[in-house]
N, C-alpha and C. Protein backbone atom coordinates (compact mmCIF):
# COMPACT_ATOMS: atom_id res chain seq x y z
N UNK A 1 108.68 132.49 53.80
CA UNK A 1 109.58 133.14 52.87
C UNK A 1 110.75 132.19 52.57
N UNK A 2 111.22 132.09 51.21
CA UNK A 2 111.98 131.16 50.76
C UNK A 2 113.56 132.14 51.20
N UNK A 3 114.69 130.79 51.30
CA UNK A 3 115.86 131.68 51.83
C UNK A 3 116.39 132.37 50.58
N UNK A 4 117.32 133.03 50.75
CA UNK A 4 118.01 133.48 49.61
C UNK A 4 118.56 132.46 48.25
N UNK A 5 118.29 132.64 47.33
CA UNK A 5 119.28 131.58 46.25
C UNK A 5 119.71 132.33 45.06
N UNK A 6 119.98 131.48 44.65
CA UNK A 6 120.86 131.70 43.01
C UNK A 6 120.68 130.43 42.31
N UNK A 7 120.85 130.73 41.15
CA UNK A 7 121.00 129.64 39.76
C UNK A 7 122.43 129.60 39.09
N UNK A 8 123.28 128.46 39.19
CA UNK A 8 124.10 128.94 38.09
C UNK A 8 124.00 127.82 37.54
N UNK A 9 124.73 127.59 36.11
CA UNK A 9 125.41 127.40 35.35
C UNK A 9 125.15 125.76 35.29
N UNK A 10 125.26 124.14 35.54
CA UNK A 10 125.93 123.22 35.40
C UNK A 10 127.05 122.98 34.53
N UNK A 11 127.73 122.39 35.29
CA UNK A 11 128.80 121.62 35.30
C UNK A 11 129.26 120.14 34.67
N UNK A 12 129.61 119.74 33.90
CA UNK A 12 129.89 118.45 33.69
C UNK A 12 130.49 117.50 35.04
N UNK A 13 131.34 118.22 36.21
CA UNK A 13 131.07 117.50 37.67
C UNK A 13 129.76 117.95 38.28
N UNK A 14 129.43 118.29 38.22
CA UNK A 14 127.72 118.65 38.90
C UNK A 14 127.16 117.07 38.86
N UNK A 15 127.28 115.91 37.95
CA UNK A 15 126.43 115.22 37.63
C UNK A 15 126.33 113.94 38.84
N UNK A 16 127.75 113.59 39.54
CA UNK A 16 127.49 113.01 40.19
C UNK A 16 126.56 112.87 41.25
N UNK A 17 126.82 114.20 42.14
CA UNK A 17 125.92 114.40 43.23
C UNK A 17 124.30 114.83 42.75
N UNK A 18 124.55 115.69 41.99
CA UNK A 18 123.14 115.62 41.14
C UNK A 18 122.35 114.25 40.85
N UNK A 19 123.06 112.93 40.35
CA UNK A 19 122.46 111.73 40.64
C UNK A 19 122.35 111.54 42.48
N UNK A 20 122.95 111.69 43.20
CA UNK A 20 122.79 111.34 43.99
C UNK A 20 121.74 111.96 44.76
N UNK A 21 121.30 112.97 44.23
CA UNK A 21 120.41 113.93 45.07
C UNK A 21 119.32 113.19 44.20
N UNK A 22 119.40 113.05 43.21
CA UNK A 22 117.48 112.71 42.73
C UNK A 22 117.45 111.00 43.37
N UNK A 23 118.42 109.80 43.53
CA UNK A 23 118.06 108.89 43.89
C UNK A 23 117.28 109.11 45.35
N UNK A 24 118.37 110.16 46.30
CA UNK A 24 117.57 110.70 47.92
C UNK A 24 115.87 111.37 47.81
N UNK A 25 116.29 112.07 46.67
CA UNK A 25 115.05 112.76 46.84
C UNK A 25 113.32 111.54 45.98
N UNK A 26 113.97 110.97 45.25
CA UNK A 26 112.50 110.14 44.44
C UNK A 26 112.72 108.88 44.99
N UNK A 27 113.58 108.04 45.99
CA UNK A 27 113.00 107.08 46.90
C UNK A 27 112.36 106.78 47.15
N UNK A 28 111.36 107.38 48.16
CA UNK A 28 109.78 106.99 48.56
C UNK A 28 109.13 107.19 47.61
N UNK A 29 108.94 107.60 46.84
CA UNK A 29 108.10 107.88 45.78
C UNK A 29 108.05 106.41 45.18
N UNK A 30 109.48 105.80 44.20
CA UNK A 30 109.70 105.50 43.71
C UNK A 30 109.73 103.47 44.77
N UNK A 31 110.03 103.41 45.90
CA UNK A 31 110.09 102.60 46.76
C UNK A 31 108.14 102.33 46.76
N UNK A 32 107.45 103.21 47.12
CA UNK A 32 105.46 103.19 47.42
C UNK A 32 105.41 103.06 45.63
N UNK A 33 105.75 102.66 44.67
CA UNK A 33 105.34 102.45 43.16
C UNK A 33 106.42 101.20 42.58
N UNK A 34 107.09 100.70 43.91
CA UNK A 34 107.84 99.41 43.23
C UNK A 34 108.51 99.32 42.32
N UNK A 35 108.92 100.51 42.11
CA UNK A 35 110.09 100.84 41.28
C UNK A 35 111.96 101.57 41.52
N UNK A 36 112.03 101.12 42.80
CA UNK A 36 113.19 101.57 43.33
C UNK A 36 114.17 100.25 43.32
N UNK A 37 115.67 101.38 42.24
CA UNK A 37 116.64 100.48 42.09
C UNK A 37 117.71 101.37 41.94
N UNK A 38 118.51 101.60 43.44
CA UNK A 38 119.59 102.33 43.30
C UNK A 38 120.65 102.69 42.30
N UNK A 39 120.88 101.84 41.68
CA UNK A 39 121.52 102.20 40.24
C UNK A 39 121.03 102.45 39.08
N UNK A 40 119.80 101.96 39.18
CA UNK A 40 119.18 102.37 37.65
C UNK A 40 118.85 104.12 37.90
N UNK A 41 118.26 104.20 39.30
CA UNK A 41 117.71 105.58 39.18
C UNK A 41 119.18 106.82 39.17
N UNK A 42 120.05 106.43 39.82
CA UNK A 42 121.21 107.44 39.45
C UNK A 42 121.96 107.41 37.33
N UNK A 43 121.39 105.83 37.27
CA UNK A 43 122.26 105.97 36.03
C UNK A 43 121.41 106.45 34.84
N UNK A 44 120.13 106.57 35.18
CA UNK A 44 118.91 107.52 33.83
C UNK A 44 119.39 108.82 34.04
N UNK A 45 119.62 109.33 35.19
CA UNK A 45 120.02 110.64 35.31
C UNK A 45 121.52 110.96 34.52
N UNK A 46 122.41 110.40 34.73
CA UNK A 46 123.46 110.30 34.42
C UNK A 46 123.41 110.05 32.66
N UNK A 47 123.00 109.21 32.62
CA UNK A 47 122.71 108.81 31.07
C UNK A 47 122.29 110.24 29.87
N UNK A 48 121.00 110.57 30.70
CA UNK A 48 120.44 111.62 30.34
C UNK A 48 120.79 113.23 30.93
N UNK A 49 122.14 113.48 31.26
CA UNK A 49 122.34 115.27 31.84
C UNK A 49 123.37 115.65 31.12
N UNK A 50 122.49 116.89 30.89
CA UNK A 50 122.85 117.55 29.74
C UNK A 50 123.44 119.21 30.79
N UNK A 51 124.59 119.39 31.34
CA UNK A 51 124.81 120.60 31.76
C UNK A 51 124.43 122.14 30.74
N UNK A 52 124.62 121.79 29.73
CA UNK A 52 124.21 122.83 29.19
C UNK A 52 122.19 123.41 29.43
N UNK A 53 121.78 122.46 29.99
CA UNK A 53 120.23 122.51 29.85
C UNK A 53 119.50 122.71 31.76
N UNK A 54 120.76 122.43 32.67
CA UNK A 54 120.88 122.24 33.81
C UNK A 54 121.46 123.53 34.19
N UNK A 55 120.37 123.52 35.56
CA UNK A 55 121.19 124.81 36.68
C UNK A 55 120.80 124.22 38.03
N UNK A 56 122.33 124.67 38.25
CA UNK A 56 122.02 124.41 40.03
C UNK A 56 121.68 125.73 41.00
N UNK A 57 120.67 125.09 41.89
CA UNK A 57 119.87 126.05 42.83
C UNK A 57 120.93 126.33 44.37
N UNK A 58 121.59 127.36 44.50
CA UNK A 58 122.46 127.41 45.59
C UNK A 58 121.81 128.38 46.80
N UNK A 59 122.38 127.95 47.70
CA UNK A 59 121.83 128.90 49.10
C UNK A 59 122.80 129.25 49.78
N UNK A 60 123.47 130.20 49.84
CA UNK A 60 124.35 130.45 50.49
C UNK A 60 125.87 129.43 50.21
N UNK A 61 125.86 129.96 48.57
CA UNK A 61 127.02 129.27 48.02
C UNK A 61 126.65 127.87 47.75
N UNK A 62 126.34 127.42 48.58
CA UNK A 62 126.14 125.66 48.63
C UNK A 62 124.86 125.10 47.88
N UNK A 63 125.02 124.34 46.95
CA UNK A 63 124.43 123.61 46.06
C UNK A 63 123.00 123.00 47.02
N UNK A 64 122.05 122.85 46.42
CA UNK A 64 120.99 122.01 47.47
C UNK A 64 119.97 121.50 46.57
N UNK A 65 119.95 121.76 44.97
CA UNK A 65 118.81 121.60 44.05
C UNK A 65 119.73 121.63 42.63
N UNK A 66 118.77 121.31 41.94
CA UNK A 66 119.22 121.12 40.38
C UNK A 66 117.51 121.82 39.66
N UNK A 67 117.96 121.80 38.85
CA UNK A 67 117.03 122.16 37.83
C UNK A 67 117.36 121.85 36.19
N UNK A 68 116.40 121.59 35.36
CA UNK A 68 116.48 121.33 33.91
C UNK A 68 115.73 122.11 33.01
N UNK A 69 115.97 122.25 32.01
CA UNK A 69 114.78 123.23 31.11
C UNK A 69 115.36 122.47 30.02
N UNK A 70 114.77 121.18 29.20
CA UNK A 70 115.18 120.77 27.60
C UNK A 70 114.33 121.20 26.46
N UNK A 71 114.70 121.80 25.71
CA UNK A 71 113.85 122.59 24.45
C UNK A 71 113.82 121.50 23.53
N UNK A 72 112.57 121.61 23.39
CA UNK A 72 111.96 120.21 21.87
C UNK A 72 111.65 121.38 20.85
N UNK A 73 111.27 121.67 20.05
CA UNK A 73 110.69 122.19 18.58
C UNK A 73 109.79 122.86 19.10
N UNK A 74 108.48 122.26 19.85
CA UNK A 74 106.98 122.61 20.07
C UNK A 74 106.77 123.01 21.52
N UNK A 75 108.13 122.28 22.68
CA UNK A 75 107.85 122.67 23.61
C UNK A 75 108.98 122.32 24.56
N UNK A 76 109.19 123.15 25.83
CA UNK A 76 109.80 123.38 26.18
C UNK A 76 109.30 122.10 27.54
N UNK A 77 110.55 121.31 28.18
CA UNK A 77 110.53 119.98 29.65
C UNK A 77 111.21 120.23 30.38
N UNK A 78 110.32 120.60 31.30
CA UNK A 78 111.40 120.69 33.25
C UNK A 78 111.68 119.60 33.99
N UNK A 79 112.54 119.05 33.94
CA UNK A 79 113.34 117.92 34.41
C UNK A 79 114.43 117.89 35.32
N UNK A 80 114.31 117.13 35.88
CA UNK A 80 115.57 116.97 36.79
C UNK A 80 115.71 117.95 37.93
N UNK A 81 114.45 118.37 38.47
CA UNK A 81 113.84 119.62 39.57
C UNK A 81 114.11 118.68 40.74
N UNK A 82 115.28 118.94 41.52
CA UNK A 82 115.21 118.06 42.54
C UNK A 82 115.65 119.21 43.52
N UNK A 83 115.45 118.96 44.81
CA UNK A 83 115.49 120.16 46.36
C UNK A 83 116.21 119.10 47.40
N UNK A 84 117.35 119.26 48.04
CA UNK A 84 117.55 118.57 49.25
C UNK A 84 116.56 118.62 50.44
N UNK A 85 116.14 117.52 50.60
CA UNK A 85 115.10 117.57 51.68
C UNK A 85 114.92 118.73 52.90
N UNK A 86 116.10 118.90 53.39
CA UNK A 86 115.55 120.01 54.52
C UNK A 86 115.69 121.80 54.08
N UNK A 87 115.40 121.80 52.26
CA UNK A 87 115.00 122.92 51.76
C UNK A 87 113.50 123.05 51.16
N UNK A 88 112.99 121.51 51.53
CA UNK A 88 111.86 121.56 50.80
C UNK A 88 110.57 121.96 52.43
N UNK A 89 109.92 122.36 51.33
CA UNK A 89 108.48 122.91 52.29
C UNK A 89 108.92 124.40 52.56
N UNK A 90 109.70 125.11 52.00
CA UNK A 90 110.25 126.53 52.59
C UNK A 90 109.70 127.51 51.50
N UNK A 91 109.13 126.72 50.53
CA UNK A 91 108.57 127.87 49.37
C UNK A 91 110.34 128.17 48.20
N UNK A 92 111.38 127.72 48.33
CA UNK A 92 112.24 127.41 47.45
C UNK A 92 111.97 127.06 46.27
N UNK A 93 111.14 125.89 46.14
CA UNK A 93 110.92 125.20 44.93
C UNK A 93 109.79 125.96 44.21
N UNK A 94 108.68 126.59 44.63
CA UNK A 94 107.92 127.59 43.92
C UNK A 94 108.62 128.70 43.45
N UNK A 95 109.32 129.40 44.13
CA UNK A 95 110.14 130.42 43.70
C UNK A 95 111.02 130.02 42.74
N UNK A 96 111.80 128.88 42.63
CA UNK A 96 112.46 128.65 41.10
C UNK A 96 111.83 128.25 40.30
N UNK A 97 110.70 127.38 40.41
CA UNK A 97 109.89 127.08 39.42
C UNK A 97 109.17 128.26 39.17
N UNK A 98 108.69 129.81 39.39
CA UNK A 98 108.12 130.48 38.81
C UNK A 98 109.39 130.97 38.51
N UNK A 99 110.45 131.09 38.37
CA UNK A 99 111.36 132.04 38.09
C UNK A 99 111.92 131.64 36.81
N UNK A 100 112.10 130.44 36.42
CA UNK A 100 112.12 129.28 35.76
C UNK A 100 111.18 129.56 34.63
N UNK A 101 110.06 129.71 35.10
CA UNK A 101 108.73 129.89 33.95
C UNK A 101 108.84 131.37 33.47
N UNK A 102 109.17 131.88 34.23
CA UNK A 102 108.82 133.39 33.56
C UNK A 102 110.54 134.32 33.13
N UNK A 103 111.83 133.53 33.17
CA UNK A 103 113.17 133.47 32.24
C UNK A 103 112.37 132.98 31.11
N UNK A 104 111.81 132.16 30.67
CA UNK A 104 112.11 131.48 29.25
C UNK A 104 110.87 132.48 28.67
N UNK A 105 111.41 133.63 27.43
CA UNK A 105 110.51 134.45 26.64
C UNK A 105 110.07 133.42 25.62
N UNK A 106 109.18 132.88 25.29
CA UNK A 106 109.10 131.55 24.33
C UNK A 106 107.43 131.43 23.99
N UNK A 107 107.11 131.10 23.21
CA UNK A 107 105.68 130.87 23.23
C UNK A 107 105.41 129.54 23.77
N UNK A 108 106.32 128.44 23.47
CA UNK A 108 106.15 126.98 23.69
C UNK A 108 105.80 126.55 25.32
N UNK A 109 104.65 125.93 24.90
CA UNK A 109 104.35 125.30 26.46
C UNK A 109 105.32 124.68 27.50
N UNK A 110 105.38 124.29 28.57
CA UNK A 110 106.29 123.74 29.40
C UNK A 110 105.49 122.45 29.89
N UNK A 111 106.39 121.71 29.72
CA UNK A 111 105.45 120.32 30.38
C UNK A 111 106.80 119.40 31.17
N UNK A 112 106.51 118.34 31.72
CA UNK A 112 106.70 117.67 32.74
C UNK A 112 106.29 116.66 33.25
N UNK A 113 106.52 115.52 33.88
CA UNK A 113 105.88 114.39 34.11
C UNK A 113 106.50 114.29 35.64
N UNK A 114 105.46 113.77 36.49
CA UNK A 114 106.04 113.52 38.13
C UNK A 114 105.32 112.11 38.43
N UNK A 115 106.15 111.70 39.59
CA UNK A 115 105.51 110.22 39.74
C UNK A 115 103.90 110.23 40.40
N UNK A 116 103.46 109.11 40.60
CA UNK A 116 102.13 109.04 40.43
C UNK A 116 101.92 109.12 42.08
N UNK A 117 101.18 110.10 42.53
CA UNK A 117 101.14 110.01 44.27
C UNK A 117 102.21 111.05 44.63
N UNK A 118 102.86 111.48 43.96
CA UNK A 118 104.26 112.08 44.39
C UNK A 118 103.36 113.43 45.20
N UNK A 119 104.08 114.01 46.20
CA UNK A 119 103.35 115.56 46.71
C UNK A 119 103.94 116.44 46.00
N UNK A 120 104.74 116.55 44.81
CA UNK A 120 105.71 117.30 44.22
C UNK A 120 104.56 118.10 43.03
N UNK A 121 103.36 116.75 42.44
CA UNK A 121 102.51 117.40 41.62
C UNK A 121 101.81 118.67 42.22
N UNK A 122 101.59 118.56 43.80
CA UNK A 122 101.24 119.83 44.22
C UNK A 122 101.92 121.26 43.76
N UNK A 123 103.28 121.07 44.27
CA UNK A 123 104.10 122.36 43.49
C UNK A 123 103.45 122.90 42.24
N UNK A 124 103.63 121.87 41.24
CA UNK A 124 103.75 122.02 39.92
C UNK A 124 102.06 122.96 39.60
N UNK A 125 101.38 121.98 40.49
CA UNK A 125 99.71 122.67 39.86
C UNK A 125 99.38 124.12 40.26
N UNK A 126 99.95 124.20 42.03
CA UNK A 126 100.38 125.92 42.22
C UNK A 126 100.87 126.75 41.36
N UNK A 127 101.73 126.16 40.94
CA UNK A 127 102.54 127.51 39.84
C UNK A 127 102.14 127.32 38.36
N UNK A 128 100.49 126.59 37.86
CA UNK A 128 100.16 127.12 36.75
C UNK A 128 99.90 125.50 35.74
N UNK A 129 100.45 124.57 36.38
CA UNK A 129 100.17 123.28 35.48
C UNK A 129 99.16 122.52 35.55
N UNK A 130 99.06 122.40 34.86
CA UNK A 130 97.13 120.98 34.86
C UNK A 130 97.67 119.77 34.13
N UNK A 131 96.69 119.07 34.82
CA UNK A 131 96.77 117.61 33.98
C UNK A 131 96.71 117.58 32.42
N UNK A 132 97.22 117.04 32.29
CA UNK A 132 97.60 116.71 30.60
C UNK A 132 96.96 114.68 30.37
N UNK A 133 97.73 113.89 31.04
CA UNK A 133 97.51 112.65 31.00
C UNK A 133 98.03 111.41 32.07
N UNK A 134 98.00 110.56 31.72
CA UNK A 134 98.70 109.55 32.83
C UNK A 134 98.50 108.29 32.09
N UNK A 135 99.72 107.64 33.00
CA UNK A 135 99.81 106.16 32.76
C UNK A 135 100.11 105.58 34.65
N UNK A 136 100.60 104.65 34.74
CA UNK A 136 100.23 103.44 35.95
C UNK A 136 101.61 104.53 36.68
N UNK A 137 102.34 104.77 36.17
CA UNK A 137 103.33 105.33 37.00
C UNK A 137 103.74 107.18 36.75
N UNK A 138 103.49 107.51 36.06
CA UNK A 138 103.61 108.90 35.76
C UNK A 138 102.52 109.72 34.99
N UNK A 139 102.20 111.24 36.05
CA UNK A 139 101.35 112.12 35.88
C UNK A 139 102.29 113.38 34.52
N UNK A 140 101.55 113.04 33.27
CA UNK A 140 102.27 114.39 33.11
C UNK A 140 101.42 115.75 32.95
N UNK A 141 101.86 116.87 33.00
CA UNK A 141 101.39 118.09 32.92
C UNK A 141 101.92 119.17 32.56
N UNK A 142 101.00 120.13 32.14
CA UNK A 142 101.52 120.99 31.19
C UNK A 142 101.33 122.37 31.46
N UNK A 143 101.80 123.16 31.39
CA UNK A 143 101.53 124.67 31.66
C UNK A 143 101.72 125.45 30.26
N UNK A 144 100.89 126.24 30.13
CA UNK A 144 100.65 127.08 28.57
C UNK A 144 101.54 128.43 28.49
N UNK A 145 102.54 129.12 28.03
CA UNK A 145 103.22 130.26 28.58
C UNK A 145 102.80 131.50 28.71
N UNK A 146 101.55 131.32 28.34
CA UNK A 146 100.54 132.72 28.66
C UNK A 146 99.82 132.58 30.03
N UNK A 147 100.26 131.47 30.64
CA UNK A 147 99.02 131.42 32.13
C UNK A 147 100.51 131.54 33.10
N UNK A 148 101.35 132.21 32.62
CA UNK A 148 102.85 132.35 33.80
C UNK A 148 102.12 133.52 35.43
N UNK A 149 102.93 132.48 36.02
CA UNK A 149 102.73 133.69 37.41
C UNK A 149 103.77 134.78 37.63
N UNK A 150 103.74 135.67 38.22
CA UNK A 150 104.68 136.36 38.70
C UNK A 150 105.74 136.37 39.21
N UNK A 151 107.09 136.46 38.46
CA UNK A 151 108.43 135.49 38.80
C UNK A 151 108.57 136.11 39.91
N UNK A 152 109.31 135.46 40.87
CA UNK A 152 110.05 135.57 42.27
C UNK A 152 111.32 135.34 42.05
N UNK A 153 112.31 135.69 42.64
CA UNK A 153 113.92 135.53 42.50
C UNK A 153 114.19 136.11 41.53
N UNK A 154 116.03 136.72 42.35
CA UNK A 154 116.68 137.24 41.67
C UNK A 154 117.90 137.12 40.29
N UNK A 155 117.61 135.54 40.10
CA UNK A 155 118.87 135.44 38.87
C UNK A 155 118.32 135.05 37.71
N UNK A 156 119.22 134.76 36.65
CA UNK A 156 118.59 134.38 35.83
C UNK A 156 119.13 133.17 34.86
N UNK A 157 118.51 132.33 33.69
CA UNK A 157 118.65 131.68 33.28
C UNK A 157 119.76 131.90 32.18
């Protein structure tokens, strides 16, 4: 059972530690694919956060995750899904990611890209996503908004 959480809001200060949490969290990933560079990976994040499109995942007040939802025309990208390590494996990250999927009333698909090898694509294929395509470093995938699971958690987007 996942602990208690909430979603709120981002912040235009949210962004720092928010970089700092996705450089901790896509390291190995990103270190086993020869692509780890402490500043580049905090400053794409940074470059690219958009608080208005961002929520942070709290547990007992305290921040431990981020989340993204960016709306294109045709379809809707979950980005920037990051969990502090000793919240992950607790069923947290399924529970916002279905909660996540089933807030947005939308017809538009949801898609996403994760690194190649990452165990994170596991999450994603549990709660409803399939392969879409790939290249040498990133899996992306897509979920259709008619194949949604049954949201879990209590807040909302």
């Amino acid at each position: 059972m996942p602990p208690v959480w909430s979603l709120r809001q981002s912040l235009p200060s949210d962004a720092s530690w928010i970089a700092e949490l996705r450089a901790q969290v896509m390291r190995p990933d990103l270190e086993r694919l020869g692509r780890w560079d402490p500043v580049r990976v905090k400053q794409r994040f940074l470059t690219g956060f958009h608080p208005a499109h961002t929520f942070v995942i709290e547990v007992e007040a305290s921040a431990v995750g981020a989340i993204a939802v960016r709306p294109e025309s045709d379809e809707q990208w979950i980005e920037h899904f990051y969990l502090a390590p000793e919240y992950q494996g607790q069923g947290l990250g399924s529970a916002v990611l279905r909660h996540v999927l089933m807030a947005q009333h939308d017809h538009r698909p949801f898609r996403l890209n994760v690194l190649q090898g990452s165990p994170a694509r596991r999450l994603y294929e549990r709660n409803g996503f399939v392969h879409e395509h790939e290249d040498s470093i990133d899996v992306f995938l897509v979920a259709e908004t008619d194949q949604k699971v049954v949201p879990s958690g209590t807040c909302s987007l």
